[in-house]
Protein backbone atom coordinates (compact mmCIF):
# COMPACT_ATOMS: atom_id res chain seq x y z
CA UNK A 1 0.00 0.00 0.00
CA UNK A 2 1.17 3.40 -1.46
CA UNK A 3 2.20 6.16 1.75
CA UNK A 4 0.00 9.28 1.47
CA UNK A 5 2.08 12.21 1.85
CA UNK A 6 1.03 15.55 3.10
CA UNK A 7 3.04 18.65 2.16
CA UNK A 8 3.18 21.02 5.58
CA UNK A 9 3.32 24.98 4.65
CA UNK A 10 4.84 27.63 7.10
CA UNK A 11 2.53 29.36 8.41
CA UNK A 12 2.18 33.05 7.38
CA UNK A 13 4.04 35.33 9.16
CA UNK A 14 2.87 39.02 9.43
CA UNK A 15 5.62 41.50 8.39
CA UNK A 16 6.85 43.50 11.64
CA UNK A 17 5.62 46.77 11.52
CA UNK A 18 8.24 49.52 11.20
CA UNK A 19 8.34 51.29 14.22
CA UNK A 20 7.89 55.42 13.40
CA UNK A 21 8.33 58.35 15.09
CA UNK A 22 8.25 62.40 14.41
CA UNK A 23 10.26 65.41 15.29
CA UNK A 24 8.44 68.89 15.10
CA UNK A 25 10.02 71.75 16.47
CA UNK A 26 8.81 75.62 16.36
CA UNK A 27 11.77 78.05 16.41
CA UNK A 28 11.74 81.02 19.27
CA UNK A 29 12.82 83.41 16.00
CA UNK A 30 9.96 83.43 13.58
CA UNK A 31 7.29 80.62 14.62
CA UNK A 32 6.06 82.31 17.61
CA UNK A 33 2.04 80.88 17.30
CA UNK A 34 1.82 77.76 19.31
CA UNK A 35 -1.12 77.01 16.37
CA UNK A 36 1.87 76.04 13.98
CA UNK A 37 3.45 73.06 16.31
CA UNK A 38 -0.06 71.61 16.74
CA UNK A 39 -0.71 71.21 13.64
CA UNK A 40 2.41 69.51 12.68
CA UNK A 41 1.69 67.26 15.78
CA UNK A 42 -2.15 66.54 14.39
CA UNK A 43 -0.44 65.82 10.85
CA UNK A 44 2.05 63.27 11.77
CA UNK A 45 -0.09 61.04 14.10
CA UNK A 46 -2.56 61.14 11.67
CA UNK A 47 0.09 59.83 9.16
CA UNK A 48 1.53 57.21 11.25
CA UNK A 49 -1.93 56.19 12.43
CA UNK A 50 -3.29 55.94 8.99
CA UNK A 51 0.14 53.87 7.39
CA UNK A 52 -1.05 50.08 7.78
CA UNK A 53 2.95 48.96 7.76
CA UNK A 54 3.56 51.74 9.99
CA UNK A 55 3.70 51.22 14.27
CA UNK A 56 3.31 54.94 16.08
CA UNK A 57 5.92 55.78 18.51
CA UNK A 58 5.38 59.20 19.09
CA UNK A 59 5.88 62.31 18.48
CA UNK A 60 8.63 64.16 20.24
CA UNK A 61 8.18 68.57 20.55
CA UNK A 62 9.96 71.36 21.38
CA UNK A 63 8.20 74.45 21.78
CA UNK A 64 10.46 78.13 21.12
CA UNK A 65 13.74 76.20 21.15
CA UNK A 66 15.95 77.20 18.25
CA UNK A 67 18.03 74.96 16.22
CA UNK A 68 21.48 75.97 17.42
CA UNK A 69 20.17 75.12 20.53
CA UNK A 70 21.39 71.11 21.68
CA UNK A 71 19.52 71.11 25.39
CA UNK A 72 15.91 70.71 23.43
CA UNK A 73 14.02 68.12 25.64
CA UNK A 74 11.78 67.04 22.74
CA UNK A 75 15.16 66.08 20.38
CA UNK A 76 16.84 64.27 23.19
CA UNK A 77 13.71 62.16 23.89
CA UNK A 78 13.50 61.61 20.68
CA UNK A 79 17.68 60.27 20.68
CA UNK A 80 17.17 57.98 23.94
CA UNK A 81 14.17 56.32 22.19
CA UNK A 82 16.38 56.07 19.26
CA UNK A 83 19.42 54.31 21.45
CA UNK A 84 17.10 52.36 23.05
CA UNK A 85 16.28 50.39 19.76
CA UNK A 86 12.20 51.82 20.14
CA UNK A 87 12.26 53.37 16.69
CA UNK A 88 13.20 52.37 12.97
CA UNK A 89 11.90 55.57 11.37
CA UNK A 90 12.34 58.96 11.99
CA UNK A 91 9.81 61.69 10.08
CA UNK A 92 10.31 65.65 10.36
CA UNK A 93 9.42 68.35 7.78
CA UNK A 94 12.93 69.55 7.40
CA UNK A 95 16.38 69.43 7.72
CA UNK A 96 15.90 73.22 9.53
CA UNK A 97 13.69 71.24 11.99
CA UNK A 98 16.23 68.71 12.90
CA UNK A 99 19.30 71.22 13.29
CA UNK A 100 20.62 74.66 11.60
CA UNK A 101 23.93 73.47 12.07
CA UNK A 102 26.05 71.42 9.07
CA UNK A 103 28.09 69.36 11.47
CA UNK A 104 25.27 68.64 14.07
CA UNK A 105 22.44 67.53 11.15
CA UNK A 106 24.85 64.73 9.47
CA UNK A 107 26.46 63.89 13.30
CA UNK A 108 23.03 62.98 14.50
CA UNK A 109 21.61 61.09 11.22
CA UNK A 110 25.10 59.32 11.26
CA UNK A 111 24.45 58.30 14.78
CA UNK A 112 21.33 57.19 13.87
CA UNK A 113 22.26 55.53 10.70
CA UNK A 114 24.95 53.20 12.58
CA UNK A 115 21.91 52.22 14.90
CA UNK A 116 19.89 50.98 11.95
CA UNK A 117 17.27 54.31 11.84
CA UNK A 118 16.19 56.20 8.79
CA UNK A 119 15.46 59.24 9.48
CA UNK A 120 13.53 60.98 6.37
CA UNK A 121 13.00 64.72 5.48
CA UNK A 122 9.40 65.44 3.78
CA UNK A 123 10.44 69.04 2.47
CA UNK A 124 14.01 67.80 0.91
CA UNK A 125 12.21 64.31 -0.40
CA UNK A 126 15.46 62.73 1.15
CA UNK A 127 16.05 59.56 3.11
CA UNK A 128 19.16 58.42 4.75
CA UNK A 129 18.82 55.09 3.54
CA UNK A 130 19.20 55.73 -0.04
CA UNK A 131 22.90 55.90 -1.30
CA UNK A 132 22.74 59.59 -2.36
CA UNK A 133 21.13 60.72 0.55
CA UNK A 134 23.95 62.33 2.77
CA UNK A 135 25.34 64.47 -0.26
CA UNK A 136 21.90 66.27 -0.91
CA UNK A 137 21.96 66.05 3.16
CA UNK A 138 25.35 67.69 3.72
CA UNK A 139 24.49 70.87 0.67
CA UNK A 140 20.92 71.18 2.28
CA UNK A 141 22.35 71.38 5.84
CA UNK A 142 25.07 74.29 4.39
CA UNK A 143 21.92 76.25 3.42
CA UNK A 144 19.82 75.71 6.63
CA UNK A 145 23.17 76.51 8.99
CA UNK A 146 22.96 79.92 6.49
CA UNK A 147 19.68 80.50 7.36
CA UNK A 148 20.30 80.17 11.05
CA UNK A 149 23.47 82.62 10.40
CA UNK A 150 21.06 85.11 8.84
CA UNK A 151 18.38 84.45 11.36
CA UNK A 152 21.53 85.39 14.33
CA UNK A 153 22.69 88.49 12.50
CA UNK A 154 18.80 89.85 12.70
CA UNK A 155 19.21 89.22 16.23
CA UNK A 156 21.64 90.69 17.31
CA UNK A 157 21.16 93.38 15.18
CA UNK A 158 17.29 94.50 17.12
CA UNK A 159 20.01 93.89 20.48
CA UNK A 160 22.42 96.31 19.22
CA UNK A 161 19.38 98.78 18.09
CA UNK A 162 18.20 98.92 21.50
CA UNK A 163 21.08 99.67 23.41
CA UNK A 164 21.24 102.64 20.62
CA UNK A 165 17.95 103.69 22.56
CA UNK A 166 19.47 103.13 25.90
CA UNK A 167 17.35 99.42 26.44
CA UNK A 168 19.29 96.83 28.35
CA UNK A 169 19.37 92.93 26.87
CA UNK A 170 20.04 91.28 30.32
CA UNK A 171 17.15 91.21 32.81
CA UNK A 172 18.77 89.02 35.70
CA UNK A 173 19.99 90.77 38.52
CA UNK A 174 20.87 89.79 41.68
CA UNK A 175 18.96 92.63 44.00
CA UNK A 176 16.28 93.73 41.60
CA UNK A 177 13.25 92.18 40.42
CA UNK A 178 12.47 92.71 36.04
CA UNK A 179 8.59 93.28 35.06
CA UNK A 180 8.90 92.77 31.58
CA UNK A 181 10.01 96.97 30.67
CA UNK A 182 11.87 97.87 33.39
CA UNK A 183 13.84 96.93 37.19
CA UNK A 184 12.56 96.91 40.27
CA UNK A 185 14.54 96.72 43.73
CA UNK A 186 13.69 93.61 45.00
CA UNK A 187 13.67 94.57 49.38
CA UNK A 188 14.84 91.23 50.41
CA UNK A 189 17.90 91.28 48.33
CA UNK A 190 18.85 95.09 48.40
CA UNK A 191 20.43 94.62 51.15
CA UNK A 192 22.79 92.22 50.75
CA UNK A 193 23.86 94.12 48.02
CA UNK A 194 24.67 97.76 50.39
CA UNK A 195 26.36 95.36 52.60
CA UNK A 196 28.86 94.10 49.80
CA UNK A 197 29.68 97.63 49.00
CA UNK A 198 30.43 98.71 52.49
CA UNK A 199 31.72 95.17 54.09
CA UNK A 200 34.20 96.08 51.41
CA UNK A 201 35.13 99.36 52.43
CA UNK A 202 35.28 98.40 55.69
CA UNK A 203 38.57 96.34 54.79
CA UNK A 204 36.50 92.91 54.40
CA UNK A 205 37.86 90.59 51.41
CA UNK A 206 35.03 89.29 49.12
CA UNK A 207 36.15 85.71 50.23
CA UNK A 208 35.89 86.51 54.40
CA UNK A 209 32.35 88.07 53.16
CA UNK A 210 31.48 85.01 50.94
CA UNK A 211 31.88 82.72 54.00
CA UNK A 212 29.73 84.81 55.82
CA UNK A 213 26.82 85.07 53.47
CA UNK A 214 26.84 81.07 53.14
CA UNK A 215 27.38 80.46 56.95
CA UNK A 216 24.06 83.00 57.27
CA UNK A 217 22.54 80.68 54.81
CA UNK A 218 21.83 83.75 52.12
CA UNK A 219 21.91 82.63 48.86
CA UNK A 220 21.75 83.97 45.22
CA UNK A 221 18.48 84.10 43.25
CA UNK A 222 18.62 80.66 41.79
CA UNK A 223 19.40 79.19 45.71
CA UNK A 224 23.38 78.94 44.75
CA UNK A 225 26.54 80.17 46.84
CA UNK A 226 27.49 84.38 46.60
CA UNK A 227 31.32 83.53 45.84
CA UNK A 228 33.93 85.56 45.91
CA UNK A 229 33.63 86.03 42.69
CA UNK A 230 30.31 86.58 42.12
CA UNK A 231 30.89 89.57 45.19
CA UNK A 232 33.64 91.39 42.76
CA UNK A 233 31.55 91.32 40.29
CA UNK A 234 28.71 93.08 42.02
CA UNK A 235 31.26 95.93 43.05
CA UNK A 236 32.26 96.72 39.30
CA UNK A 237 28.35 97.00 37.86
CA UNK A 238 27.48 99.93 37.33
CA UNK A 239 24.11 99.01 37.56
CA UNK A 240 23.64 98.67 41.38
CA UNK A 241 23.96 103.34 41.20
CA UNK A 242 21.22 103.25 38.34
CA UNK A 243 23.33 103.05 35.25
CA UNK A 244 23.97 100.48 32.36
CA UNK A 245 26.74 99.52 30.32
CA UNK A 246 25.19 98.02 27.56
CA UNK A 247 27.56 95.58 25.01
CA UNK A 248 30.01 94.12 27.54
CA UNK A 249 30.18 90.90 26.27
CA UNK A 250 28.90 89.90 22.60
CA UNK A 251 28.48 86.09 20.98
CA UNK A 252 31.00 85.30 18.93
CA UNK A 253 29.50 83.18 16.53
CA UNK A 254 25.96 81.93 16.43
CA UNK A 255 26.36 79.86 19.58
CA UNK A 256 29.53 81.41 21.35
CA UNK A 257 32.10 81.52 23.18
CA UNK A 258 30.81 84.48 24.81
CA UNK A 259 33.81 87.14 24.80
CA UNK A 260 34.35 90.22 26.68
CA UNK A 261 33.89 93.57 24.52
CA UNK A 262 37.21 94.94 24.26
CA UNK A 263 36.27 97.72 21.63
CA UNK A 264 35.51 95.22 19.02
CA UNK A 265 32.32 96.17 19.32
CA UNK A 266 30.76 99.89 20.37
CA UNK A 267 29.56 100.21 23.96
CA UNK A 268 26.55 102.30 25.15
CA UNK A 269 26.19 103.56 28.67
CA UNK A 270 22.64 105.40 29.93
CA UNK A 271 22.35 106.68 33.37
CA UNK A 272 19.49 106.62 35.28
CA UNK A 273 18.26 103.53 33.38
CA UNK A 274 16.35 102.51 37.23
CA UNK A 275 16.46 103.13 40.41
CA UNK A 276 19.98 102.89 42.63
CA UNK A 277 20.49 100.63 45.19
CA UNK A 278 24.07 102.15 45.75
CA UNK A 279 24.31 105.91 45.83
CA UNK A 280 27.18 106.83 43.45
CA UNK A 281 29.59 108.73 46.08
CA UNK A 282 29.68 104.76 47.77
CA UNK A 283 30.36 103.60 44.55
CA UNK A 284 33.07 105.58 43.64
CA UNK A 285 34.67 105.21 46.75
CA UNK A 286 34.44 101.14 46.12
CA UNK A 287 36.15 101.44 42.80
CA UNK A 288 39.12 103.57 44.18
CA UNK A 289 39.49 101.35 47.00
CA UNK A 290 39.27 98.06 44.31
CA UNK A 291 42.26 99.98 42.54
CA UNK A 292 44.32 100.71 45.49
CA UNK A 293 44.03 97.01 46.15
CA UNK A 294 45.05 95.98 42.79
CA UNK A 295 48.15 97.96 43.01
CA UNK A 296 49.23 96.76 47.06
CA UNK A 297 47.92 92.61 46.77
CA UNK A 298 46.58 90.95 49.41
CA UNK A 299 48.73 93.39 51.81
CA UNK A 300 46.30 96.16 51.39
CA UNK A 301 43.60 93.46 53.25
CA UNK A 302 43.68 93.02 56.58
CA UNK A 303 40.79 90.63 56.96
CA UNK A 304 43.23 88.25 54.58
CA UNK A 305 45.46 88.22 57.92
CA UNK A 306 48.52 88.64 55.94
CA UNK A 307 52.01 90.16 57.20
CA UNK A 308 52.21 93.57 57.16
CA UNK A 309 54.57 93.85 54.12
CA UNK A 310 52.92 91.07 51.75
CA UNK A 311 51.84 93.02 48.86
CA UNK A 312 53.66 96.40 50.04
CA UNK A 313 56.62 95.61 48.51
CA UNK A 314 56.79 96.71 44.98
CA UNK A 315 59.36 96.12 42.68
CA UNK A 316 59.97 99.73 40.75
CA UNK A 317 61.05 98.07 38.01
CA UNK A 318 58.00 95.63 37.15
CA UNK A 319 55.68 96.47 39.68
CA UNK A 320 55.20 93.08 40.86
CA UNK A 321 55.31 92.79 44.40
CA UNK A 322 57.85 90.96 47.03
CA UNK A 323 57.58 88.04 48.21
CA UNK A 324 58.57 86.52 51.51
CA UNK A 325 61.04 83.53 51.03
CA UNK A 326 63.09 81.20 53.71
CA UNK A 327 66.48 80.99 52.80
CA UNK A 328 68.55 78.35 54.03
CA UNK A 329 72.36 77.84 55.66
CA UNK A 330 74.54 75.28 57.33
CA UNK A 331 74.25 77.55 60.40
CA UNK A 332 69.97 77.73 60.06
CA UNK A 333 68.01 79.95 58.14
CA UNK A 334 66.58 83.40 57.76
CA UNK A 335 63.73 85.21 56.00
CA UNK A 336 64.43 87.22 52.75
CA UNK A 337 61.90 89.18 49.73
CA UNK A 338 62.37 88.64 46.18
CA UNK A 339 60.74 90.18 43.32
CA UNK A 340 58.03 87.57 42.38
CA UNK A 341 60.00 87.91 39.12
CA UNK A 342 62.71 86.17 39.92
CA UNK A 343 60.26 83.38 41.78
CA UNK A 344 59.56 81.75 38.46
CA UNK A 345 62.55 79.72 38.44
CA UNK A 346 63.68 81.91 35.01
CA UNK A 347 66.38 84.42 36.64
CA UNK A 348 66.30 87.50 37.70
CA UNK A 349 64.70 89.67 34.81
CA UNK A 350 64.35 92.91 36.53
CA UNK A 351 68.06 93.07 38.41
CA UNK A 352 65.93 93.30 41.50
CA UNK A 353 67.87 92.47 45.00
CA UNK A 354 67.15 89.83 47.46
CA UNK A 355 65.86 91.68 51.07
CA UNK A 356 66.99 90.25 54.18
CA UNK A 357 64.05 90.32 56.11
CA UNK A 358 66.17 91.93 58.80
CA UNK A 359 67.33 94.58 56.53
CA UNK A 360 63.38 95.53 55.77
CA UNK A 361 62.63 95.63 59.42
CA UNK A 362 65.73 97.88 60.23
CA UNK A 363 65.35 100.51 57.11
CA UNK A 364 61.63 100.56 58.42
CA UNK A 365 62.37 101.59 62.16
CA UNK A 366 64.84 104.69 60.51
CA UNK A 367 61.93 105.54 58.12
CA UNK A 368 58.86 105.62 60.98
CA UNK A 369 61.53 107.31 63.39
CA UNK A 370 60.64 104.58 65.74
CA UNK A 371 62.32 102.62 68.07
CA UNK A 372 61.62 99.25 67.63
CA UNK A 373 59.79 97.64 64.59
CA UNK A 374 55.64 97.20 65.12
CA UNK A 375 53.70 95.32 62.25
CA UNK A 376 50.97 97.67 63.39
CA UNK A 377 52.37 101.00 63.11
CA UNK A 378 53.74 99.43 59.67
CA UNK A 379 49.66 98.91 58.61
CA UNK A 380 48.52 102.59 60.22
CA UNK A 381 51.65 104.70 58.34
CA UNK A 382 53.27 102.85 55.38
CA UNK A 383 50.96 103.22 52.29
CA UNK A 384 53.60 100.95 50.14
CA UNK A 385 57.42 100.68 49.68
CA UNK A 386 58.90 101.18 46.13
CA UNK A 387 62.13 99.08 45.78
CA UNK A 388 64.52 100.79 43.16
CA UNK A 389 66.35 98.10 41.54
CA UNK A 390 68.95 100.62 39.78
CA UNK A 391 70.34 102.09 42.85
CA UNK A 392 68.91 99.65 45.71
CA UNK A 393 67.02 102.07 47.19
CA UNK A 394 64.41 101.49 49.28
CA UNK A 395 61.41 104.25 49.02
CA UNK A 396 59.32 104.08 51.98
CA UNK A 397 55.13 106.01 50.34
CA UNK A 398 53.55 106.98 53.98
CA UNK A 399 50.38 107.99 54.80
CA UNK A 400 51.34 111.24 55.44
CA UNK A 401 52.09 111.90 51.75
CA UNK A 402 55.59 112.41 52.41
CA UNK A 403 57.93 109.73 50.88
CA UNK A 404 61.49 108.81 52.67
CA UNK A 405 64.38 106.84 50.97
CA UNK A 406 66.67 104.26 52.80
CA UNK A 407 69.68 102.28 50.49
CA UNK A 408 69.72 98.91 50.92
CA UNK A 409 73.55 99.26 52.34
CA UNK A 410 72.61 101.27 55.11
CA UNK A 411 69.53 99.15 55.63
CA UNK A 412 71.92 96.47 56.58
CA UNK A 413 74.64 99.03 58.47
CA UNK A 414 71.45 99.87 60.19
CA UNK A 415 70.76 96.01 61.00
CA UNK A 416 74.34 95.40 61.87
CA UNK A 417 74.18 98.18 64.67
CA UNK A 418 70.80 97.13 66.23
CA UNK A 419 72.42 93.33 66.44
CA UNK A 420 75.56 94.71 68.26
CA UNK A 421 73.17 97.30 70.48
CA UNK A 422 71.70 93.90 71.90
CA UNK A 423 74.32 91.54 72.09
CA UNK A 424 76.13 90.79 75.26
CA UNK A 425 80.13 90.65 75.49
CA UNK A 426 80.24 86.83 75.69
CA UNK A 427 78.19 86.86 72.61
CA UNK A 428 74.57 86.04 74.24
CA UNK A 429 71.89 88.52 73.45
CA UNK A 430 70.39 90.95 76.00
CA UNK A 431 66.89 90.29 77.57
């Protein structure tokens, strides 16, 4: 008897759907109506929806961002789905949606390309998948970056028009409160900000007065530290006495570095742009006091708890100042002050002379007229000493206004004496 055989098919297997999403994006420069970005959301779902092959993901939004801008929300959904192996498709309307820059457009469909996603641009009629797709890509994405360029340039131009007409671009300071036109002081913050300026004339470094702030638990506006830094820059703006200098900074590019304005660009300053939490005698007073300090160092601080010479000291031929450096012997060592010049470890470029420390505090006690040395009367009478490096002179600037000279070889005659005045005959010292 003949087997009956009975062929088996496979059954049918239903194609996997390809897994699609969409990008839409309005840009904060021209597409202000919200109307715009729901409609491109209604149009793609609809699209997706209605493709039988097709399997909706989502569609991923951003709202005002601009295209230069990499920290949209929307696009970087849109990249974790993508990394996560959710999506196979990517839809947007154009390559201006997706980026405006050339290098950031073909980076991201490259990345996606390597992870096996097409990404597809309806405007262009381009897909990454086909073989000629990332040379229309790459001249498409020159002309969208141009666009953004263009788009920048207007920007900055309406910027540069209104500080013409005296209208500030920055609205975020610390001490005042913006409405939309104009500044408000804000009377929580205000003052912090009068107790910068006159902490500061009161001899208190902006890092003593930073640790203060924090141990009082104040904060800035966004709930972060008032550093030192962020306290000098307080006492340079202008703004806190009711003025603006508009242009200080400018963009160099379409998306930076921001550089300081160092007459590349015009500046424009208005007084009596809003009202002054610092009166302007204060302020003045703070910016002479933030030059004397610039010229003396750290010595002209005495919250910094620094010896009385550190930063007094000024070479006269590169107006660094002294430093105070241990020297050492077979028989010990002893304190001297070099020009920081020659701390480098590259010479001695300004021919300036070592100070025994001894020396200093010897020429000092013939200069004050007194009769022994006293850090103290060193901080109330000595404005700064000049150190001439062509004829070793020391110039002692007082106080007073009056300005007396000691060489460095009687400085150490002067030394030599005092050590004899106080040493016994058996070569002990008197007490």
């Amino acid at each position: 008897m003949m087997a009956r055989i009975e062929r088996i098919r496979p059954p049918l297997q239903t194609p996997r759907r390809v897994r699609v999403a969409a990008y839409a994006r309005i840009s904060a420069l021209n597409e202000r109506s919200p109307h715009s970005l729901a409609a491109q959301v209604s149009y793609y779902m609809h699209l997706i929806e209605s493709t039988p092959t097709w399997h909706y993901v989502g569609v991923f939004v951003d709202n005002g961002k601009s295209g230069t801008n990499q920290n949209r929300d929307g696009f970087q959904d849109l990249m974790a789905a993508c990394r996560a192996g959710e999506v196979d498709l990517v839809l947007t309307k154009s390559i201006s949606r997706l980026g405006r820059n050339t290098v950031d457009v073909l980076a991201t469909c490259r990345e996606l390309s390597a992870l096996g996603v097409e990404v597809r641009f309806e405007r262009e009629n381009i897909s990454t998948a086909t073989t000629d797709g990332e040379l229309l890509l790459t001249l498409l994405a020159s002309f969208a970056q141009g666009e953004s360029e263009a788009n920048s340039e207007a920007v900055k131009w309406s910027i540069r028009r209104n500080y013409e007409q005296g209208k500030p671009n920055s609205h975020y300071l610390y001490g005042y409160d913006w409405d939309g036109t104009q500044f408000h002081i804000n009377p929580r913050e205000a003052p912090i900000v009068r107790r910068v300026f006159t902490s500061y004339l009161e001899g208190i470094s902006p890092d003593k007065l930073a640790d203060q702030l924090y141990r009082e638990g104040i904060r800035g506006k966004r709930g972060k530290k008032i550093d030192a830094m962020v306290i000098r820059r307080m006492l340079e703006n202008e703004r806190y006495m009711g003025d603006t200098l508009m242009q200080k900074h400018y963009l160099d590019g379409i998306r930076g570095p921001q550089r300081t304005n160092k007459g590349e660009l015009p500046k424009y300053y208005a007084k009596d742009t809003h009202p002054p939490i610092i009166d302007r005698d204060t302020f003045k007073a703070v910016q002479a006091e933030i030059q004397r300090r610039r010229t003396l160092g750290k010595g002209a601080v005495p919250s910094l708890n620094t010896g009385c010479f550190t930063g007094r000291v000024i070479c006269g031929e590169c107006g660094k100042a002294f430093h105070r450096k241990t020297k050492y012997t077979q028989g010990g060592s002893y304190k001297v002050w070099k020009c920081w010049s020659a701390c480098l470890g590259k010479g001695n470029p300004c021919k300036a002379p070592t100070i025994r420390e001894a020396h200093l505090h010897a020429a000092t006690i013939h200069a004050l007229q007194i009769e022994t040395f006293s850090e103290g009367v060193v901080w109330e009478q000595i404005q700064h000493i000049t150190v001439d490096t062509q004829t070793a002179t020391l110039h002692f600037h007082l106080q007073s206004g009056t300005t007396v000279q000691v060489s460095l070889a009687q400085a150490k005659q002067l030394a030599e004496n005092h050590k004899e005045e106080n040493t016994t005959p058996d070569g002990g010292v008197f007490k």
